[in-house]
Protein backbone atom coordinates (compact mmCIF):
# COMPACT_ATOMS: atom_id res chain seq x y z
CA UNK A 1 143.71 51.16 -128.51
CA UNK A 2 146.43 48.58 -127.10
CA UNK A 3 146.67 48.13 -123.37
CA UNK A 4 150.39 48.26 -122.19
CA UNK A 5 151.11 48.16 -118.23
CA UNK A 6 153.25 50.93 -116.75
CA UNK A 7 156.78 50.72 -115.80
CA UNK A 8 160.08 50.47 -117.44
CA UNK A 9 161.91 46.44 -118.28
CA UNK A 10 162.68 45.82 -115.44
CA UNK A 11 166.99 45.29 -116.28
CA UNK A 12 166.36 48.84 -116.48
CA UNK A 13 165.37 49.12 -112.82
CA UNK A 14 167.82 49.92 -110.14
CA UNK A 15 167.99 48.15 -107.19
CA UNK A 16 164.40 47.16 -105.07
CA UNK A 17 166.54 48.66 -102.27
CA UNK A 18 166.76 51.82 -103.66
CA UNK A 19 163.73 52.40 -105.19
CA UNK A 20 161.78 51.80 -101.58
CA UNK A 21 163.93 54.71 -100.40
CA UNK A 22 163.35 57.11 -103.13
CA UNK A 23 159.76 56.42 -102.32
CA UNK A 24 160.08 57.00 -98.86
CA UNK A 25 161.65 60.13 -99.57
CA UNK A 26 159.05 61.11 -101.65
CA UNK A 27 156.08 59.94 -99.22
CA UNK A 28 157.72 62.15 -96.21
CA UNK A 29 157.50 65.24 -98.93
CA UNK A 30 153.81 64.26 -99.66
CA UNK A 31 152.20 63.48 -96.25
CA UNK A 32 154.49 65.59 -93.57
CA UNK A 33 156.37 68.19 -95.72
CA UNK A 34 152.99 68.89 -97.76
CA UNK A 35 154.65 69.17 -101.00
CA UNK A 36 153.46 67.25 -104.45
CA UNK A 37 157.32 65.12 -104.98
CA UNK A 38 155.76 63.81 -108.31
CA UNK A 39 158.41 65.33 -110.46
CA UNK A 40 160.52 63.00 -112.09
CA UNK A 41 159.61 59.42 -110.27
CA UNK A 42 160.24 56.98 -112.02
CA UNK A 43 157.06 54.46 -112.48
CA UNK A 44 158.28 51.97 -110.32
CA UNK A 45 159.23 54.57 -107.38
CA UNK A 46 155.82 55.78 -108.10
CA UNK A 47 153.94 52.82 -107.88
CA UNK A 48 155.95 52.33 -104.53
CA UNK A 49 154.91 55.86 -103.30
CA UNK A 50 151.13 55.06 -103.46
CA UNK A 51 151.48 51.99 -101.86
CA UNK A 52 152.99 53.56 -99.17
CA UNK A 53 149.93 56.33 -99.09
CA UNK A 54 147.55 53.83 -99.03
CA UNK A 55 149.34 51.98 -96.01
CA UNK A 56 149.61 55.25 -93.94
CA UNK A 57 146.82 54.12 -92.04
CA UNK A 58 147.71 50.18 -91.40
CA UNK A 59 151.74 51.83 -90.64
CA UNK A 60 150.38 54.35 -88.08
CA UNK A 61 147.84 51.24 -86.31
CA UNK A 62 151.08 49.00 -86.04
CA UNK A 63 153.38 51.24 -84.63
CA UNK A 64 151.17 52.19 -82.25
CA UNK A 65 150.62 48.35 -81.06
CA UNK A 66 154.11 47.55 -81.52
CA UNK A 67 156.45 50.11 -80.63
CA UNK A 68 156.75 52.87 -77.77
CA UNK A 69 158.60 55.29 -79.02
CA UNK A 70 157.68 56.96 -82.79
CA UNK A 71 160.45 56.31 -84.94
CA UNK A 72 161.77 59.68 -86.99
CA UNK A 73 159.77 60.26 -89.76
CA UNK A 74 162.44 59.17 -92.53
CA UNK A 75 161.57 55.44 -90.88
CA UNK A 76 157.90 55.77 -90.39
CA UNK A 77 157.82 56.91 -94.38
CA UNK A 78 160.06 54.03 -95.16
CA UNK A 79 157.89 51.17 -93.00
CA UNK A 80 154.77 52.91 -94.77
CA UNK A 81 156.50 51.49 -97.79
CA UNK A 82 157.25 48.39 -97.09
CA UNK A 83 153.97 47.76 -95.40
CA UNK A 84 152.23 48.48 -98.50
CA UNK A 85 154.50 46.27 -100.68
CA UNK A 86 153.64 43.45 -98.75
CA UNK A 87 149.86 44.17 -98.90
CA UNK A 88 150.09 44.25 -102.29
CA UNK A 89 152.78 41.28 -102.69
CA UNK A 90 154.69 43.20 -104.58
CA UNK A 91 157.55 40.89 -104.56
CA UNK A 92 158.20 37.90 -101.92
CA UNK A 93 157.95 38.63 -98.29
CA UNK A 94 161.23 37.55 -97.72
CA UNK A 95 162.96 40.33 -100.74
CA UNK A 96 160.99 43.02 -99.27
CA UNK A 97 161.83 42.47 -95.74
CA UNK A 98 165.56 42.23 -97.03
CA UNK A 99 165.67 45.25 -99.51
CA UNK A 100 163.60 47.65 -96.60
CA UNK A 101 166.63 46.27 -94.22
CA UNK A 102 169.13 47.84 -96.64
CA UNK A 103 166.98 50.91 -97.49
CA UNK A 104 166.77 51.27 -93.35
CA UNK A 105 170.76 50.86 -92.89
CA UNK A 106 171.20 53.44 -96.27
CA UNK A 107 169.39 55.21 -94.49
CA UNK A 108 170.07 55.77 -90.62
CA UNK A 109 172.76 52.68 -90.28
CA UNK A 110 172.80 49.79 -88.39
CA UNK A 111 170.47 50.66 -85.33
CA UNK A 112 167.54 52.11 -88.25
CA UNK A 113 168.26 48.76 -89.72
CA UNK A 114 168.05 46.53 -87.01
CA UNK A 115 164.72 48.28 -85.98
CA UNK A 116 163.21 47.65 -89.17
CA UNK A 117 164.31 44.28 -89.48
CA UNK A 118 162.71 43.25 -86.03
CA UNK A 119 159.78 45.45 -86.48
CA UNK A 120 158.40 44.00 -90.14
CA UNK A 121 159.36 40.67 -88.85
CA UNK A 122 157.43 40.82 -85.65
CA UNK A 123 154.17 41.75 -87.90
CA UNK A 124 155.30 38.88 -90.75
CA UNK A 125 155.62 36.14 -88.07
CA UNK A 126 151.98 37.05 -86.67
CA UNK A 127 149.57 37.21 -89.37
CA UNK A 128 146.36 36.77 -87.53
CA UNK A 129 147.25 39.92 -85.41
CA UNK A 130 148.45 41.49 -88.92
CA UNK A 131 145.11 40.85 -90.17
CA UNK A 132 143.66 42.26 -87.34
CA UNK A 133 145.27 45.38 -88.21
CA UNK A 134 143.80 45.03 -91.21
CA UNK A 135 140.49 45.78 -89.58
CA UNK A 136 141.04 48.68 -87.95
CA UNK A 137 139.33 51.97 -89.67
CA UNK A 138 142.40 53.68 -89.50
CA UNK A 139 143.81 51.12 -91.46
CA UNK A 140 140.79 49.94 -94.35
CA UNK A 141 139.93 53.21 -94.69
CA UNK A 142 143.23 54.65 -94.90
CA UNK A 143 141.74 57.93 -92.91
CA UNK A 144 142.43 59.52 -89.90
CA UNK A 145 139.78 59.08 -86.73
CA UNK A 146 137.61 62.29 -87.60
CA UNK A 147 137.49 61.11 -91.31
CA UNK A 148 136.53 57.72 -90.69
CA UNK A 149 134.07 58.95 -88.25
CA UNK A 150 132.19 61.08 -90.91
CA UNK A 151 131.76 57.66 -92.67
CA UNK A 152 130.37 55.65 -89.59
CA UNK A 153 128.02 58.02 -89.12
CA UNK A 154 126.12 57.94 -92.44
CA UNK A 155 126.77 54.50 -93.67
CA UNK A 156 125.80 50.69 -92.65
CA UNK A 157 128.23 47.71 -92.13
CA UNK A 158 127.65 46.88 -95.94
CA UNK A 159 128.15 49.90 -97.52
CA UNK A 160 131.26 50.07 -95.62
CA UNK A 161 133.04 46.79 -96.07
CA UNK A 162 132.28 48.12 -100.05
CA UNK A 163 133.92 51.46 -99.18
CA UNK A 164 136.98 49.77 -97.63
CA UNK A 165 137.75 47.42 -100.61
CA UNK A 166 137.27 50.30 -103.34
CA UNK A 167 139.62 52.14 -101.19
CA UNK A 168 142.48 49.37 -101.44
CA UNK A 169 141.74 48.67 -105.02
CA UNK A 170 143.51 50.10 -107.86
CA UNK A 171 141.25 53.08 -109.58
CA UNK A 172 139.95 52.10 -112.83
CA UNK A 173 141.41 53.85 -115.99
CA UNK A 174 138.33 54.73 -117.66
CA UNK A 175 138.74 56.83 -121.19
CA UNK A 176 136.29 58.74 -122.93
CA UNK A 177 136.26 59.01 -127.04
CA UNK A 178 134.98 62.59 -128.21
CA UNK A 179 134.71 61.67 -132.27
CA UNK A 180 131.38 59.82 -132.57
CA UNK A 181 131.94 56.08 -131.97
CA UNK A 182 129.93 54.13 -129.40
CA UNK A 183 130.44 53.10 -126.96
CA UNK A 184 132.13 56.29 -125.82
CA UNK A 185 133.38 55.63 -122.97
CA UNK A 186 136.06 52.47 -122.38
CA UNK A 187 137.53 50.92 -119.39
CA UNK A 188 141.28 49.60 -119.94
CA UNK A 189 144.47 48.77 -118.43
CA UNK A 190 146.67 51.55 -117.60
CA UNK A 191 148.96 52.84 -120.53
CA UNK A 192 152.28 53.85 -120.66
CA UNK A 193 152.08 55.06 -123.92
CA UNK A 194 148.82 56.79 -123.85
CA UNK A 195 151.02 60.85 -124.83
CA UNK A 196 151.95 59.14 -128.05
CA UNK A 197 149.08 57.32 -129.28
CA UNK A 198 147.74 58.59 -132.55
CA UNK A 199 144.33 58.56 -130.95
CA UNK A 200 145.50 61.02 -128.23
CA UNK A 201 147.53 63.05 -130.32
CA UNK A 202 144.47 63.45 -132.60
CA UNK A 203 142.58 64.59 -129.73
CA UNK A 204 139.41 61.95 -130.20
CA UNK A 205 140.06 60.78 -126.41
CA UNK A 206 140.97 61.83 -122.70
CA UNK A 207 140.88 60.33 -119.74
CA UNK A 208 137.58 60.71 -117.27
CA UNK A 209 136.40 58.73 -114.52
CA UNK A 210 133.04 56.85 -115.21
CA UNK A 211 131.53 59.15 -112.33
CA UNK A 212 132.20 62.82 -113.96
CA UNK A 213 130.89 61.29 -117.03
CA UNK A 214 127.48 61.64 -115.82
CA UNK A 215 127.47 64.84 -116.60
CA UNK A 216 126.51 63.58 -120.19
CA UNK A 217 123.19 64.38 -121.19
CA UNK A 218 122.39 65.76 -117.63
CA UNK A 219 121.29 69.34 -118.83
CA UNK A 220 119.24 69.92 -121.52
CA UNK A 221 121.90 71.68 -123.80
CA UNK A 222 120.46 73.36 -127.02
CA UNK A 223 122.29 74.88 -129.59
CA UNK A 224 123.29 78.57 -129.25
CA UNK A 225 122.84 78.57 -125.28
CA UNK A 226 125.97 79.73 -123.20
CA UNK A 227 126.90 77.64 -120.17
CA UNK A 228 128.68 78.53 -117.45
CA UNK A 229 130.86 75.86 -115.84
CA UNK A 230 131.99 77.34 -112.33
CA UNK A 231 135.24 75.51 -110.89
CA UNK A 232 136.00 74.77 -114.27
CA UNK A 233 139.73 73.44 -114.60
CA UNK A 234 141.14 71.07 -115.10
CA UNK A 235 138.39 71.11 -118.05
CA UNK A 236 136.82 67.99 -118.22
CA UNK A 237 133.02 69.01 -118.00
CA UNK A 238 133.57 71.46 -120.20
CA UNK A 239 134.84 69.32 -122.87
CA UNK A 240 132.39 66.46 -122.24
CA UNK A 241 129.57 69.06 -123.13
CA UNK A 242 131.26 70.98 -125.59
CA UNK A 243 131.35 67.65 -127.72
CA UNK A 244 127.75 66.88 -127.35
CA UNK A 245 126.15 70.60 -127.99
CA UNK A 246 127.16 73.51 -129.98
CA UNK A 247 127.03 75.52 -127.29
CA UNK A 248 129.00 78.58 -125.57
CA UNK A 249 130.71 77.55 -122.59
CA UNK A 250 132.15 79.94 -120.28
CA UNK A 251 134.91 78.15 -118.09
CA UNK A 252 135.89 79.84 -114.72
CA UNK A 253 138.53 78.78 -112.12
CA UNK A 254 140.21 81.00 -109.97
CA UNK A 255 143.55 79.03 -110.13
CA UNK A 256 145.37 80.62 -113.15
CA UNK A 257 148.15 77.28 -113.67
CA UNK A 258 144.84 74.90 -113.70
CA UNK A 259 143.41 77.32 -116.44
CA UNK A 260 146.68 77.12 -118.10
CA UNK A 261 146.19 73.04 -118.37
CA UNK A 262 142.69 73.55 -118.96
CA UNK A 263 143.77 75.61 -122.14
CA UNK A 264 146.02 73.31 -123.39
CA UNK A 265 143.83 70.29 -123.11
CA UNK A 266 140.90 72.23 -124.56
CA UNK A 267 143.39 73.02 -127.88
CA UNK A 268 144.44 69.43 -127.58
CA UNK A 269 140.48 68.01 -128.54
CA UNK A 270 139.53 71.66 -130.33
CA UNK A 271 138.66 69.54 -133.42
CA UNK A 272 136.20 67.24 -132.17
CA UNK A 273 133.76 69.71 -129.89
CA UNK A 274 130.91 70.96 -131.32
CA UNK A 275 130.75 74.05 -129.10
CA UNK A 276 133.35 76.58 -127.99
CA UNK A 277 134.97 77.07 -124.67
CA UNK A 278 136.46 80.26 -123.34
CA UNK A 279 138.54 80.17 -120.21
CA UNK A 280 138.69 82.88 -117.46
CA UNK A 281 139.87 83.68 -114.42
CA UNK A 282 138.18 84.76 -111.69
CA UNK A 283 136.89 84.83 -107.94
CA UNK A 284 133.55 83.68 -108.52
CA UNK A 285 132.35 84.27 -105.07
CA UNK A 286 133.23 88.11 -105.12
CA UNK A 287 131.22 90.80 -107.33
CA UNK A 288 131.99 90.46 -111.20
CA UNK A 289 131.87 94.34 -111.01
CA UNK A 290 135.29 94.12 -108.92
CA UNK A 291 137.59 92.21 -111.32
CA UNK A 292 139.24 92.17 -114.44
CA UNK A 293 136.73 90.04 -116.56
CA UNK A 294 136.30 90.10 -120.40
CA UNK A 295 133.92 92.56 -121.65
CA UNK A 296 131.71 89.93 -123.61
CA UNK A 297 131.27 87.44 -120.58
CA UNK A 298 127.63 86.97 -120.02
CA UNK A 299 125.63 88.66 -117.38
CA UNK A 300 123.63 85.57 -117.01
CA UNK A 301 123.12 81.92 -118.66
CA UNK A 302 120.84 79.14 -119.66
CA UNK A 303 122.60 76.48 -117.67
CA UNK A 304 125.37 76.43 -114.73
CA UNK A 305 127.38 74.11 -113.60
CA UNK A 306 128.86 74.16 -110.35
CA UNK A 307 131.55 71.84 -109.58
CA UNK A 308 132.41 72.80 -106.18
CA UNK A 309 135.66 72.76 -103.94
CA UNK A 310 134.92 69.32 -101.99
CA UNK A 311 136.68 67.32 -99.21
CA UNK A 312 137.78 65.16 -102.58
CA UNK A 313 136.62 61.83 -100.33
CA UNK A 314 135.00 60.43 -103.36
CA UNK A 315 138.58 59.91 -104.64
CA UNK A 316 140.81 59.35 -101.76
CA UNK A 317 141.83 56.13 -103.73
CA UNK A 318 143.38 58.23 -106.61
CA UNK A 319 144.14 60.91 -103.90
CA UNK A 320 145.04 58.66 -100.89
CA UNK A 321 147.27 61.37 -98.99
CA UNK A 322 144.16 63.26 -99.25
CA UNK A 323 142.43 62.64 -96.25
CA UNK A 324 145.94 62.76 -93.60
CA UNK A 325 145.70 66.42 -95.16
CA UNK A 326 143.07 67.74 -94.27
CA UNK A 327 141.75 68.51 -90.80
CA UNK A 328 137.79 69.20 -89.98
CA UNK A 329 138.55 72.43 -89.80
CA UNK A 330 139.31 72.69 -93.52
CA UNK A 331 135.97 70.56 -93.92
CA UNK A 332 133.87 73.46 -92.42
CA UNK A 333 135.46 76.42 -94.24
CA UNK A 334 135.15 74.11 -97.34
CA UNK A 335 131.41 73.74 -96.51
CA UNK A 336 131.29 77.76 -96.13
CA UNK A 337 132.91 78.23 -99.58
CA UNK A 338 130.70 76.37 -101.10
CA UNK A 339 127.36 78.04 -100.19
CA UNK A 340 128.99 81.17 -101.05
CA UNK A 341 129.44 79.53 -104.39
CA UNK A 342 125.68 78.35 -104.92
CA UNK A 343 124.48 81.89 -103.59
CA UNK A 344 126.79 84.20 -105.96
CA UNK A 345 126.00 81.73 -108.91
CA UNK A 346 122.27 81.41 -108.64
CA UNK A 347 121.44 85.29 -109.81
CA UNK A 348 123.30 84.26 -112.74
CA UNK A 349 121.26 82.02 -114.21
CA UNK A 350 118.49 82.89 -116.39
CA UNK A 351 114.45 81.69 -115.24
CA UNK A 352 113.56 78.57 -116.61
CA UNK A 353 117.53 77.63 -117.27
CA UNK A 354 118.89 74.98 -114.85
CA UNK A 355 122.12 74.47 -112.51
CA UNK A 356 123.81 71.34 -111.60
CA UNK A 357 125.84 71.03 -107.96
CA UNK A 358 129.06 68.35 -108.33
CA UNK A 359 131.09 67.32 -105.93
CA UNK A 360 133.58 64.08 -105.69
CA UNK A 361 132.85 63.81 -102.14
CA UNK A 362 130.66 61.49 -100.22
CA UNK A 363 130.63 63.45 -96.98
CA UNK A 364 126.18 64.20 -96.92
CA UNK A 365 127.54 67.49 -95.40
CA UNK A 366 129.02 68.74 -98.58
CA UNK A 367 126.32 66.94 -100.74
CA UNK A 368 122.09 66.45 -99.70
CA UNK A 369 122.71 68.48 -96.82
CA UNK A 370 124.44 71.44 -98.68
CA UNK A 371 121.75 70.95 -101.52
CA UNK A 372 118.62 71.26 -98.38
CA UNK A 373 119.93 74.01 -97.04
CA UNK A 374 120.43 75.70 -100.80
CA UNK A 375 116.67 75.17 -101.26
CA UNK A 376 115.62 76.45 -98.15
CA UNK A 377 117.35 79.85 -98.90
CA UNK A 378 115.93 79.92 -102.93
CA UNK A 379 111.94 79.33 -102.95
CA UNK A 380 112.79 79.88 -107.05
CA UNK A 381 114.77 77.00 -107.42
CA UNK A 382 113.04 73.51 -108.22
CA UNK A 383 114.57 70.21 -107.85
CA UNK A 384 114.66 67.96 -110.87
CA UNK A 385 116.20 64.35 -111.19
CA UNK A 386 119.77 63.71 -111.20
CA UNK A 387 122.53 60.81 -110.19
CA UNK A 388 122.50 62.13 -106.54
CA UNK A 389 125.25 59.80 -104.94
CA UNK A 390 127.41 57.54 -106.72
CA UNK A 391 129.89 55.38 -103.93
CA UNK A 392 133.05 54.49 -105.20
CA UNK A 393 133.80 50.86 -106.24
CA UNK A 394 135.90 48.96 -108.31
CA UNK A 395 136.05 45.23 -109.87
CA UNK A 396 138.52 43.47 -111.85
CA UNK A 397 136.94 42.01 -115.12
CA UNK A 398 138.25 38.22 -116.52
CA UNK A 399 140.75 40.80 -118.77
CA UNK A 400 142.65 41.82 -115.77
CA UNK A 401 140.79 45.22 -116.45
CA UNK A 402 139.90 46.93 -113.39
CA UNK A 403 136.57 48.74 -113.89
CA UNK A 404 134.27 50.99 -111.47
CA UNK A 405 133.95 54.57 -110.30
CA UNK A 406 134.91 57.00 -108.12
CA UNK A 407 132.52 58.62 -105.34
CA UNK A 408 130.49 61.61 -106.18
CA UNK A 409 127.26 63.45 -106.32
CA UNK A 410 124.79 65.45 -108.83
CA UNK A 411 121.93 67.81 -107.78
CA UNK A 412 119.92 69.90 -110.32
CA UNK A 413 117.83 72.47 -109.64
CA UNK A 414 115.66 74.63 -112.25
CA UNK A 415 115.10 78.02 -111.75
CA UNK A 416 111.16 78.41 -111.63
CA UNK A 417 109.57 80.98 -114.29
CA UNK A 418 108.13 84.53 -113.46
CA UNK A 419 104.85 85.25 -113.80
């Protein structure tokens, strides 16, 4: 499969000027207004809007060194901008500075422009304090205070300088053949054409981080044994088992339009899985008794997988508005949610069958912790190997090809037989 980078010729661009506003613009909608404003970018705009994400951080540490008033939150969005396009040297300091000056006066006139001007110059003219910025956890995490604070509190120095540069590097596009051919899984560069590849539209590939592919050969599938995957949408460990095993997979998710993509993508790669996969909705942490469900849904099951509603701090680099929405507040009715998931699913599976507990989070709250305090209410349930944590990195091959993974963690329990 060709790699091709994203993005349009660029005589097809409009002007730098305009394309920092439109993804200022769409950064307020994303971080303040709360909204998704993915619809129709254009790459470029795009590309703009995450580097602005991931300079929230580094934007909100200089402003509060540098100014004493916030600026509205048009300006902040639009300095969040910039400040990432120089990080990333997206074009000279000196074209960035000039097209952010005309995005500024576009957009609040000649004091908004004047402002802008003086404050990305005043950071451009001191680069040793810049770098300083740099530093702060705010900033190389790209995380508000209680976020970053989770992170000081479980990991050394090391493991965070490692933390902070998978965090500013791009995520790896990591693909995953379903028709046979080894190796199965293959790191490239990004591809604009990926939709209309014959190897797409034939349905022998999708796209899964390294991480979730450990999920491979984690259970021991046999033929004829129904799975339940719990949390299922968008899909992805469903299909990733479904080609390995002919098995019966029951996929759950309580979000009816993820189900709706998980539907389509499971038609999309229908002729390379081995097993079948029917989708349903439902509230798995109420009584099955209460709800609509199909009549042939199992009672109980050989295997479960659980992945579980998480912080998502595994993949704040794909996610990187993430943590700025999200409060700890959130964090403790997420931890809440997801004992009520492990408790309602355990009855469910059969003795001797086994469960595996996925998150993409890093937080030990939502992962060994969770997992103790599982085993501590279920004397039945047995722990057996499994990845456990996986941090997030990333490194950039001779190729140009960025590979890695993104954070998570496995736990698998067995239920223990009867007697």
């Amino acid at each position: 499969m060709p790699n091709q980078a994203v993005g349009p010729e660029p005589h097809r661009q409009p002007p730098l000027w305009r394309q920092l506003r439109q993804a200022a613009t769409a950064l307020e909608q994303r971080l303040l207004a709360l909204g998704q404003s993915r619809a129709d970018l254009a790459a470029p705009v795009e590309d703009l809007l995450y580097a602005g994400m991931r300079a929230w951080g580094l934007t909100r540490v200089r402003l509060k060194r540098l100014v004493r008033r916030q600026p509205s939150d048009p300006v902040v969005c639009l300095l969040s901008v910039a400040f990432g396009a120089l990080r990333r040297g997206y074009r000279e300091n000196a074209v960035v500075v000039d097209q952010t000056v005309r995005a500024a006066r576009d957009l609040g006139g000649e004091p908004t422009a004047r402002f802008v001007n003086g404050l990305l110059r005043a950071v451009l003219r001191d680069p040793s304090t810049a770098a300083l910025d740099e530093q702060q956890d705010m900033a190389r995490f790209n995380a508000p205070d209680w976020w970053t604070a989770h992170l000081r509190r479980q990991f050394d120095e090391t493991t965070l300088v490692q933390l902070a540069h998978a965090m500013q590097s791009p995520p790896p596009f990591c693909l995953r053949y379903l028709d046979g051919r080894e190796p199965a899984m293959v790191f490239s560069k990004p591809m604009s054409d990926l939709l209309s590849h014959p190897d797409w539209q034939a349905g022998r590939v999708r796209v899964q981080d390294q991480s979730a592919q450990a999920l491979d050969g984690l259970l021991p599938l046999k033929t004829g044994q129904t799975v339940l995957d719990a949390c299922a949408a968008p899909g992805g460990k469903s299909i990733l088992m479904a080609a390995k095993q002919a098995v019966s997979i029951w996929a759950i998710d309580a979000s009816a339009y993820r189900l709706e993509r998980m539907r389509r993508e499971v038609d999309r790669v229908a002729g390379h899985l081995k097993g079948s996969i029917k989708v349903c909705q439902a509230d798995l942490t109420l009584p099955w008794e209460e709800q609509m469900l199909p009549p042939d849904l199992p009672q109980s099951f050989d295997h479960i997988v659980l992945d579980a509603p998480c912080s998502a701090s595994g993949v704040a680099r794909r996610h990187p508005d993430g943590p700025w929405r999200r409060d700890p507040q959130q964090l403790e009715q997420t931890l809440v949610l997801q004992a009520r998931l492990l408790d309602a699913l355990w009855p469910r599976l059969r003795p001797g069958g086994q469960m595996v507990y996925v998150t993409c989070s890093i937080f030990e709250s939502e992962n060994q912790q969770q997992v103790d305090a599982f085993m501590r209410r279920h004397t039945d349930a047995q722990s057996c190997p499994a990845p456990g944590l996986m941090l997030p990195f990333a490194k950039q091959e001779e190729d140009g090809i960025w590979v890695g993974q993104d954070g998570f963690f496995y736990a698998r329990f067995e239920k223990k037989l009867t007697h």
